[in-house]
Each structure stands twice: as structure tokens, then as C-alpha cells.
N, C-alpha and C. Protein backbone atom coordinates (compact mmCIF):
# COMPACT_ATOMS: atom_id res chain seq x y z
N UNK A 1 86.38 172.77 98.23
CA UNK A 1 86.85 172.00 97.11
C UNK A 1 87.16 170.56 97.50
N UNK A 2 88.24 170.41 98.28
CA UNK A 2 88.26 169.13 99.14
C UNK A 2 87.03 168.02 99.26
N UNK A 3 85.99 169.12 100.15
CA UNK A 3 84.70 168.21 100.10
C UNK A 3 84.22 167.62 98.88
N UNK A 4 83.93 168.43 97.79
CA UNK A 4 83.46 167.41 96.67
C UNK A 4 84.25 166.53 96.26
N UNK A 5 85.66 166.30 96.62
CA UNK A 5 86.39 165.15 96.30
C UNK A 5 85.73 163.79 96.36
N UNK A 6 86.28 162.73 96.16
CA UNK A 6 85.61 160.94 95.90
C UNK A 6 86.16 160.71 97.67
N UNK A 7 87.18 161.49 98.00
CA UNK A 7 87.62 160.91 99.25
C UNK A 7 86.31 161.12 100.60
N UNK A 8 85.83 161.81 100.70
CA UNK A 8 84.31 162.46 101.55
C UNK A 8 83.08 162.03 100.89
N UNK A 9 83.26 161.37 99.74
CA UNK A 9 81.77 161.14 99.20
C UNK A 9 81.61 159.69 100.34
N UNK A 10 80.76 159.36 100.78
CA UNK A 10 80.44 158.41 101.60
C UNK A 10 79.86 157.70 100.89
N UNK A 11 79.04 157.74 99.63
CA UNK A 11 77.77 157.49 98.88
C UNK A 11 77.75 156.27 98.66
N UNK A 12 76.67 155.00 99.03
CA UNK A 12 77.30 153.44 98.88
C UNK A 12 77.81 153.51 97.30
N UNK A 13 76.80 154.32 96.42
CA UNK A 13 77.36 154.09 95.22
C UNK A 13 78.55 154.67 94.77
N UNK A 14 79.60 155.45 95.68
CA UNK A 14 80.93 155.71 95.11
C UNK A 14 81.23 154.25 95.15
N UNK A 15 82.40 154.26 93.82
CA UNK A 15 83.21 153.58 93.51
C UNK A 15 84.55 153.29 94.39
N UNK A 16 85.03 154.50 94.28
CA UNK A 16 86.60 154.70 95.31
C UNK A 16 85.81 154.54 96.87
N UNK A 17 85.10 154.30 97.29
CA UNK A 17 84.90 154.33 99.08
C UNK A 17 85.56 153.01 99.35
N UNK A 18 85.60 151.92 98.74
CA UNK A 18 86.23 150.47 99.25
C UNK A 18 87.69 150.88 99.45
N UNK A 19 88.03 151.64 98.25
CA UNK A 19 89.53 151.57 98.51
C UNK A 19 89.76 153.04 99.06
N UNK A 20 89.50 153.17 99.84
CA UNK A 20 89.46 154.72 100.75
C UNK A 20 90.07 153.68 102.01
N UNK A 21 88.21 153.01 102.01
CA UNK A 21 88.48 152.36 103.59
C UNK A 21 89.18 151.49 103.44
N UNK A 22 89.91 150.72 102.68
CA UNK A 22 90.69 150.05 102.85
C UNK A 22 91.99 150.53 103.19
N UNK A 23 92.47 151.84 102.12
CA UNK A 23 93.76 152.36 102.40
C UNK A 23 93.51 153.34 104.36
N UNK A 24 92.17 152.97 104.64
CA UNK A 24 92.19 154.16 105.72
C UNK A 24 92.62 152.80 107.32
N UNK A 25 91.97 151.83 106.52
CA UNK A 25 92.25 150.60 107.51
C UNK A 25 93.71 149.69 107.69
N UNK A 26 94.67 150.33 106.27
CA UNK A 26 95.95 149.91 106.31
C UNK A 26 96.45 150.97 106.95
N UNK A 27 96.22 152.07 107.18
CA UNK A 27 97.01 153.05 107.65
C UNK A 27 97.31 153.09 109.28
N UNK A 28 95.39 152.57 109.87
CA UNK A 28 95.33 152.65 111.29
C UNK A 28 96.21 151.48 111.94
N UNK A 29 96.00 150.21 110.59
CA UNK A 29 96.67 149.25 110.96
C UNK A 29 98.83 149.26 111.23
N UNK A 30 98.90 150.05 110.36
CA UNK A 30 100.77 150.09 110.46
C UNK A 30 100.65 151.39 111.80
N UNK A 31 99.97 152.20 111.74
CA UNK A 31 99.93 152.65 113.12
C UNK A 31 100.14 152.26 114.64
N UNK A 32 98.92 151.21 114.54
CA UNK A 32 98.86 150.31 115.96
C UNK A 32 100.05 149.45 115.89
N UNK A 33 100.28 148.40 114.95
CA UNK A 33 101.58 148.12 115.12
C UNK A 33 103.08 148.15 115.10
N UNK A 34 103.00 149.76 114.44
CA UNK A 34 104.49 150.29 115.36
C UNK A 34 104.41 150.48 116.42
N UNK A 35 103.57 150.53 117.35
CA UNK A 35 103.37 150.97 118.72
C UNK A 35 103.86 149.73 119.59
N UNK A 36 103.26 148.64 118.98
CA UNK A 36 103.35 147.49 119.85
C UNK A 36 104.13 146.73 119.32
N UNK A 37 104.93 146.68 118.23
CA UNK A 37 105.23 145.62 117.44
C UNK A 37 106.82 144.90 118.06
N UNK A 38 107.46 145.75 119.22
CA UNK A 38 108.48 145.83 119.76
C UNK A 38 108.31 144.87 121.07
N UNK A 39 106.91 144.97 121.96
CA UNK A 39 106.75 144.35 122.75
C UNK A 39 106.14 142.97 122.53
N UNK A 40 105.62 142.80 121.88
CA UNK A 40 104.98 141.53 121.22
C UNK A 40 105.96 140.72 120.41
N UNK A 41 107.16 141.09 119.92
CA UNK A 41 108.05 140.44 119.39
C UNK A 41 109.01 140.36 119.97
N UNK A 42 109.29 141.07 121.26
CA UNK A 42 110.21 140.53 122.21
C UNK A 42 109.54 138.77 122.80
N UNK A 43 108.22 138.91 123.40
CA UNK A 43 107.77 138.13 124.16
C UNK A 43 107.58 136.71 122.59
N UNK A 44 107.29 137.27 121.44
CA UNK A 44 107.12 136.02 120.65
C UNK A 44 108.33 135.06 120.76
N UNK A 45 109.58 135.97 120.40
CA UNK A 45 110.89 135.48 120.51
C UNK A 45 111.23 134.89 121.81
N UNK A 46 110.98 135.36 122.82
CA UNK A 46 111.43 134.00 123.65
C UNK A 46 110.63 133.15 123.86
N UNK A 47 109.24 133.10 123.84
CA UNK A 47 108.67 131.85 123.83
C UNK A 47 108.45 130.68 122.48
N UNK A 48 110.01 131.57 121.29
CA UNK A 48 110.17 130.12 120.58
C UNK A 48 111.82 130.18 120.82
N UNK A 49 111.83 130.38 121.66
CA UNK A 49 113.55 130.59 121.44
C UNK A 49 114.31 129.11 120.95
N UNK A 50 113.65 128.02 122.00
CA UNK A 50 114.11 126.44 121.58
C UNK A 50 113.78 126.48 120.08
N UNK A 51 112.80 126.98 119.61
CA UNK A 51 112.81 126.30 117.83
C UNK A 51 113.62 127.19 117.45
N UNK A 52 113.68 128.31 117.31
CA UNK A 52 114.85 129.32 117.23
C UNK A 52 116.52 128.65 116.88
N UNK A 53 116.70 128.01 118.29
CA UNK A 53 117.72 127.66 118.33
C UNK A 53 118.23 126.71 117.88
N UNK A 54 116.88 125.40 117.34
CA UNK A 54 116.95 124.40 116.78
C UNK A 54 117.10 124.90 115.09
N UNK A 55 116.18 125.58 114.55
CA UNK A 55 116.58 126.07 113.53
C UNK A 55 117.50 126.58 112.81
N UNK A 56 118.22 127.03 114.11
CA UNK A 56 119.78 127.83 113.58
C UNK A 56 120.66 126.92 113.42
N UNK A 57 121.05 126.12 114.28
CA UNK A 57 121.47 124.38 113.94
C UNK A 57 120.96 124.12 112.84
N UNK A 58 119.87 124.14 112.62
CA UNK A 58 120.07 123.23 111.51
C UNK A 58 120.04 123.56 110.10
N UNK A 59 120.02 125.27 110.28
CA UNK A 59 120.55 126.20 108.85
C UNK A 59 121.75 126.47 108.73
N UNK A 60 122.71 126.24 109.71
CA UNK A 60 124.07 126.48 110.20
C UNK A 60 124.85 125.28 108.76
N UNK A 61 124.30 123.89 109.67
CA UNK A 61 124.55 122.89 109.26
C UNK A 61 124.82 122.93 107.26
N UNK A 62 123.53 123.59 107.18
CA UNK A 62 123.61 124.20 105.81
C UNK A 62 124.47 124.77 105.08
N UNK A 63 125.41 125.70 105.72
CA UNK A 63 126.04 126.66 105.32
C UNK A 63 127.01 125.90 103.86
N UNK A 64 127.84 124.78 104.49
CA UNK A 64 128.96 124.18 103.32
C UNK A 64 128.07 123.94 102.57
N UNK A 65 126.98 123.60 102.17
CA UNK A 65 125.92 122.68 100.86
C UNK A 65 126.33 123.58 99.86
N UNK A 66 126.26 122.71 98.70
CA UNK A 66 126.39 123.26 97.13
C UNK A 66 124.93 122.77 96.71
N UNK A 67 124.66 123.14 95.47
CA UNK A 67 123.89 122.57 94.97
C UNK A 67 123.89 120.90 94.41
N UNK A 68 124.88 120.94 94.40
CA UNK A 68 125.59 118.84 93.79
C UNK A 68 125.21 118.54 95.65
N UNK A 69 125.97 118.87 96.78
CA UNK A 69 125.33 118.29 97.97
C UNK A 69 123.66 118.05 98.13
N UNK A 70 123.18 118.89 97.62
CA UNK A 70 121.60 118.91 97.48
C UNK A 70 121.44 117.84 95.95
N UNK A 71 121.71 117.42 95.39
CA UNK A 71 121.44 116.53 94.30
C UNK A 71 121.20 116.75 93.14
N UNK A 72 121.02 118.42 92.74
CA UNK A 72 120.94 118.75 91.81
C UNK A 72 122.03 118.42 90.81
N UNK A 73 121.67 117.89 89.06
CA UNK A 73 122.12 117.75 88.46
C UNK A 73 123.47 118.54 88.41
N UNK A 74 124.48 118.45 87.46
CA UNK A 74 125.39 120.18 87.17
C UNK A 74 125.27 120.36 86.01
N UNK A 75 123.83 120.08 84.85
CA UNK A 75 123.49 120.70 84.20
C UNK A 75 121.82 121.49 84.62
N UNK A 76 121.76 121.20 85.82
CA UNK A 76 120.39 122.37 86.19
C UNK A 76 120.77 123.05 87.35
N UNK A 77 122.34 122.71 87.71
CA UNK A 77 122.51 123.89 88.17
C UNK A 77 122.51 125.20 87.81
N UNK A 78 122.00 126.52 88.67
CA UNK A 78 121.98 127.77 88.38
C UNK A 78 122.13 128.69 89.23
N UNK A 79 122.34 130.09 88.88
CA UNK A 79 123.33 131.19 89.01
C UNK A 79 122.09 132.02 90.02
N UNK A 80 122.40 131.92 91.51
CA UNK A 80 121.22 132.52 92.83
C UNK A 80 121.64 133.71 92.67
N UNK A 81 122.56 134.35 92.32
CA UNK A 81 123.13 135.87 92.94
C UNK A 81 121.62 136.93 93.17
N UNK A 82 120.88 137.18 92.16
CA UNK A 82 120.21 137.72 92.26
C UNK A 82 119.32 137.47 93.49
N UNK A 83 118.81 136.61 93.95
CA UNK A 83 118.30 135.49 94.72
C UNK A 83 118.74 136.11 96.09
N UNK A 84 119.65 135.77 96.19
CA UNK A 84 120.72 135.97 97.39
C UNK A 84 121.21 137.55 97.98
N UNK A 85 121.14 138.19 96.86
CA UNK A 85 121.35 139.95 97.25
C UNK A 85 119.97 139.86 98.04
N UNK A 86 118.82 139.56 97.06
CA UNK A 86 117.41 140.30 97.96
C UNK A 86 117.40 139.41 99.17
N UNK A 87 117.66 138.42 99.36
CA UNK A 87 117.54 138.03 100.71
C UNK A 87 118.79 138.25 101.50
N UNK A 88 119.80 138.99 101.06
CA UNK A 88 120.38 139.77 102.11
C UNK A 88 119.93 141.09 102.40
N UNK A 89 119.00 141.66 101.73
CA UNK A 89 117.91 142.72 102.87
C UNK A 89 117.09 142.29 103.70
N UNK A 90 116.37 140.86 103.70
CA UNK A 90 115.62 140.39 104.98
C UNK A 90 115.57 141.27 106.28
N UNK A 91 117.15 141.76 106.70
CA UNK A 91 117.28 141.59 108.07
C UNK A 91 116.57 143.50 108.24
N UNK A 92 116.49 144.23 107.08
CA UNK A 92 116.40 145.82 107.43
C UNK A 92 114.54 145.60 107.00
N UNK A 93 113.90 144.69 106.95
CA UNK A 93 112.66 144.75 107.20
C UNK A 93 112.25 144.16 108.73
N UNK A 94 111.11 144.88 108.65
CA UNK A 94 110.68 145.10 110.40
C UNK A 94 109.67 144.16 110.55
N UNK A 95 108.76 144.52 109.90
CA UNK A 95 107.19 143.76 110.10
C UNK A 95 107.17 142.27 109.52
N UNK A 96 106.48 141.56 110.24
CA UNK A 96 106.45 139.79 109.72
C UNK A 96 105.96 140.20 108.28
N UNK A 97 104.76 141.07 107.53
CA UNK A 97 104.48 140.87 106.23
C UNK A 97 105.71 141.59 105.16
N UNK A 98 106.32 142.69 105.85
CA UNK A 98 107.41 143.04 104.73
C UNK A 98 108.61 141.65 105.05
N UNK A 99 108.83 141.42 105.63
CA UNK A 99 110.01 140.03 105.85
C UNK A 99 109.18 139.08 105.10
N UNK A 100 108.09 138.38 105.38
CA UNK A 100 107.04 137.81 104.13
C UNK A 100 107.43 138.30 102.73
N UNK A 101 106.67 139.16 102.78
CA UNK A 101 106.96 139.89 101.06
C UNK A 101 108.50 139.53 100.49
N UNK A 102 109.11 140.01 101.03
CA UNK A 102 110.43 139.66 100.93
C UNK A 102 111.38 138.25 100.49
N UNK A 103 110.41 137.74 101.54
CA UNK A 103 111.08 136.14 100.94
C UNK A 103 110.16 135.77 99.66
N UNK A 104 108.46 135.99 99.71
CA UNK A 104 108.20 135.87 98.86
C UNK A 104 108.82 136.20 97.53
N UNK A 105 109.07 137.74 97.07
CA UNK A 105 110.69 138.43 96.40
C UNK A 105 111.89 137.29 96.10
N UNK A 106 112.02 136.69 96.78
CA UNK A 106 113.33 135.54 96.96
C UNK A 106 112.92 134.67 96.43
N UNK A 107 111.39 133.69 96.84
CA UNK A 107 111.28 132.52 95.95
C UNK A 107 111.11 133.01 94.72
N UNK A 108 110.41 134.15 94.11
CA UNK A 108 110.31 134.13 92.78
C UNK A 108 111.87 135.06 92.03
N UNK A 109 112.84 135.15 92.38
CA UNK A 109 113.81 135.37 91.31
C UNK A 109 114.37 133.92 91.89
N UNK A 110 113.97 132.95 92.43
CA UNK A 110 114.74 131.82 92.35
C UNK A 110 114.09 130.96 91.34
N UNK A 111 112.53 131.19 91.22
CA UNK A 111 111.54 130.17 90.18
C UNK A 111 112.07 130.78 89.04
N UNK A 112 112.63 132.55 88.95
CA UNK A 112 112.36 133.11 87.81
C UNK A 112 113.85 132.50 87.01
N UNK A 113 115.07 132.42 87.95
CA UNK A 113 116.65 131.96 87.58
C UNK A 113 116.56 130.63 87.05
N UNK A 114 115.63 129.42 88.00
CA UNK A 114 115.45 128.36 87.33
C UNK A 114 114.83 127.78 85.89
N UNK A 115 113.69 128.60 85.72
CA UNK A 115 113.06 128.76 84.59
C UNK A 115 114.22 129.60 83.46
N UNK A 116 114.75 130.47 83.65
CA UNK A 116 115.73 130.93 82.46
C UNK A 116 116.27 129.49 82.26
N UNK A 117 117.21 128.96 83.49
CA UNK A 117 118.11 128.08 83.05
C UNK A 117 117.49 127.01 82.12
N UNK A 118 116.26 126.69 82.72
CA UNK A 118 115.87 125.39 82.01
C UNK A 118 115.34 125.66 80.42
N UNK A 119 114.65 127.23 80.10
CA UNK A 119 115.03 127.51 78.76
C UNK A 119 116.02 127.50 78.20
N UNK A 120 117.18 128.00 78.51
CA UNK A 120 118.64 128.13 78.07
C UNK A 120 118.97 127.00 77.42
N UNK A 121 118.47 125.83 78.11
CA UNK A 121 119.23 124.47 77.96
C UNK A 121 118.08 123.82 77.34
N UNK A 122 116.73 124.34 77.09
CA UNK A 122 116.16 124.06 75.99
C UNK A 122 115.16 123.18 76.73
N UNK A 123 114.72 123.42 77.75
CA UNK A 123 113.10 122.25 78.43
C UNK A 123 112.52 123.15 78.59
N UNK A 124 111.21 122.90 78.01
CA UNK A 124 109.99 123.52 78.72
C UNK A 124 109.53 123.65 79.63
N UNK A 125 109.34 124.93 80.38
CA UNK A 125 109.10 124.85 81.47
C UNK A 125 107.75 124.18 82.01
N UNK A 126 106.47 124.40 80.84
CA UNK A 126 105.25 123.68 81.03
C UNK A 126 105.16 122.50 81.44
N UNK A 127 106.65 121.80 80.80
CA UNK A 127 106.60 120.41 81.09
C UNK A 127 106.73 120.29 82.34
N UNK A 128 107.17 120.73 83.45
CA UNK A 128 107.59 120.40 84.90
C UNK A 128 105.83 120.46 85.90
N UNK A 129 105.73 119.62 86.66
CA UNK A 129 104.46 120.09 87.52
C UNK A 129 105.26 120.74 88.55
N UNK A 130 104.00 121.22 88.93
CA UNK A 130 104.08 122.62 90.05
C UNK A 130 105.05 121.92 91.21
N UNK A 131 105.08 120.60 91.99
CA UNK A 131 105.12 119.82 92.71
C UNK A 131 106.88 119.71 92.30
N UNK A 132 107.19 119.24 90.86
CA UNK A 132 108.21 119.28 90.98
C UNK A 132 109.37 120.59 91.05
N UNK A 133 108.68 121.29 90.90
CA UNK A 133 109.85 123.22 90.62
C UNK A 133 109.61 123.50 92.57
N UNK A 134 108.08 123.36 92.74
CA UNK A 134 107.96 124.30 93.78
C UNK A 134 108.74 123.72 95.03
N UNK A 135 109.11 122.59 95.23
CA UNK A 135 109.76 121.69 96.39
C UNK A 135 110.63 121.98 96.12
N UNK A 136 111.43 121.84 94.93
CA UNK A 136 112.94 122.20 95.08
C UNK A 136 113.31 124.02 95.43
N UNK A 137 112.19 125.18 94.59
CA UNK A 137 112.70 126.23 94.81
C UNK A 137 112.32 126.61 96.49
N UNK A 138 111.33 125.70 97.39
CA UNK A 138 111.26 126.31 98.89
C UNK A 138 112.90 125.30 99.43
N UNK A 139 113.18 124.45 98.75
CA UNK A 139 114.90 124.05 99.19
C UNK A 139 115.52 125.25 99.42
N UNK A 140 115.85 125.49 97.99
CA UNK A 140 116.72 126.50 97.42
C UNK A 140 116.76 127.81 98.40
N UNK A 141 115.45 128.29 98.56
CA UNK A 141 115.51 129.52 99.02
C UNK A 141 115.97 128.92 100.70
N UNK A 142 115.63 128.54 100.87
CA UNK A 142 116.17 128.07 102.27
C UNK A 142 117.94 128.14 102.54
N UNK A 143 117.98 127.25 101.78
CA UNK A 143 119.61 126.68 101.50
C UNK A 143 120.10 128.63 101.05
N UNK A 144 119.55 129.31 100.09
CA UNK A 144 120.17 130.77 100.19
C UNK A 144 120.32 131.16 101.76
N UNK A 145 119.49 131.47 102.54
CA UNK A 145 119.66 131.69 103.61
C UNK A 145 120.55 131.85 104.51
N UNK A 146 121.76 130.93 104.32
CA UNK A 146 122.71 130.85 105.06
C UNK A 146 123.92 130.03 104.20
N UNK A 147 123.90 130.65 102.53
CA UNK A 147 125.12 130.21 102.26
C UNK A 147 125.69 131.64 101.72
């Protein structure tokens, strides 16, 4: 029974074989790198340890900032909490793409908090270019980081 499944059909013309081998190539892949992912990120980490350390300085430095220290108006100021819970799970993800994903997670309930606010208070969000939201929300999420 198994065998006639879509999962054993090899056939170029199955449909499901891309996403077979794909889910069969994510699988081998989180495999190999639990194996190694301990030794390779020891050795990454100390050979940035100086930016490491420069970085922490200078997110440290961060910590007192408000949003008025950053220049934001205090009518576009807005409410991170949401923002700020998910990037206090950062630290219980393992792999660079779930810590990725993650922040990715972070910039968008920060685009998503800013955009409420700026409806709330009645601007369109269409009106803003990409240039101006997206610089301030990679601030923002930053500045979450360590306040």
C-alpha cells in the first residue's frame, strides 16, 4: 500500500516529487547540522569575538534610548510590547535561520505596530516610501534589543 503512495512514485511527471525532495533535503540538512552546529559556532564565535565585543558596546550604550532620544516625533510614537516579548525568545533558538526567522518575526510586528499607529492617527500608510518606514523599523528593532 505504501508503495503506491506519491511518496515512492519517482515518475518525472509526479507532481509531489519536488516537494518530497525538497522536504527529504531539509531533513538531511537539520540532521548534519545538529551534528556540527556546536563546533563550528564555537570556532565562528571567537574568530569575531572583537566585533562581538564592539557590538555589545555599542548596544549597551543603547539601553537608556527612548524613542524621543532616537527623534521620533511623540505623536508617532508607539507601543513595541508585542515586538519585544518575541524578541525576548531570540536567545531559546539555536540555528542562525530560526534566530533569522525570528528577528525577521520582530521586524514585522514592529512594521505591523507602526502601521496601526499611523492609521490610528489617520496617515496613510501608502503614503510613506519603503525607504522611509524600513530605516526607521531596522532602528527600532535594534534599539528593542537591548531596552
Amino acid at each position: 500500500m505504501m508503495f503506491n503512495s506519491g511518496c515512492f512514485n519517482s515518475s518525472p511527471n509526479n507532481p509531489s516529487r519536488k516537494l518530497h525532495y525538497d522536504h527529504l533535503r531539509q531533513v538531511m540538512e537539520s540532521y548534519t547540522m545538529e551534528a556540527i552546529h556546536e563546533p563550528i559556532f564555537r570556532w565562528l564565535a571567537a574568530c569575531n569575538s572583537e566585533q562581538t565585543v564592539q557590538l555589545g558596546r555599542q548596544l549597551s550604550s543603547m539601553i537608556a534610548m527612548s524613542q524621543s532620544d532616537m527623534s521620533i516625533k511623540t505623536h508617532f510614537q508607539t507601543d513595541f510590547t508585542a515586538a519585544r516579548d518575541k524578541l525576548g525568545e531570540l536567545a531559546r533558538y539555536r540555528t542562525p535561520l530560526e534566530k533569522l526567522q525570528c528577528l525577521r518575526d520582530v521586524s514585522e510586528l514592529v512594521q505591523f505596530a507602526v502601521e496601526n499607529h499611523l492609521s490610528e492617527i489617520g496617515i496613510a500608510v501608502g503614503a510613506w516610501s519603503a525607504s522611509t518606514v524600513v530605516r526607521p523599523v531596522g532602528l527600532l528593532t535594534v534599539w528593542l534589543l537591548h531596552s
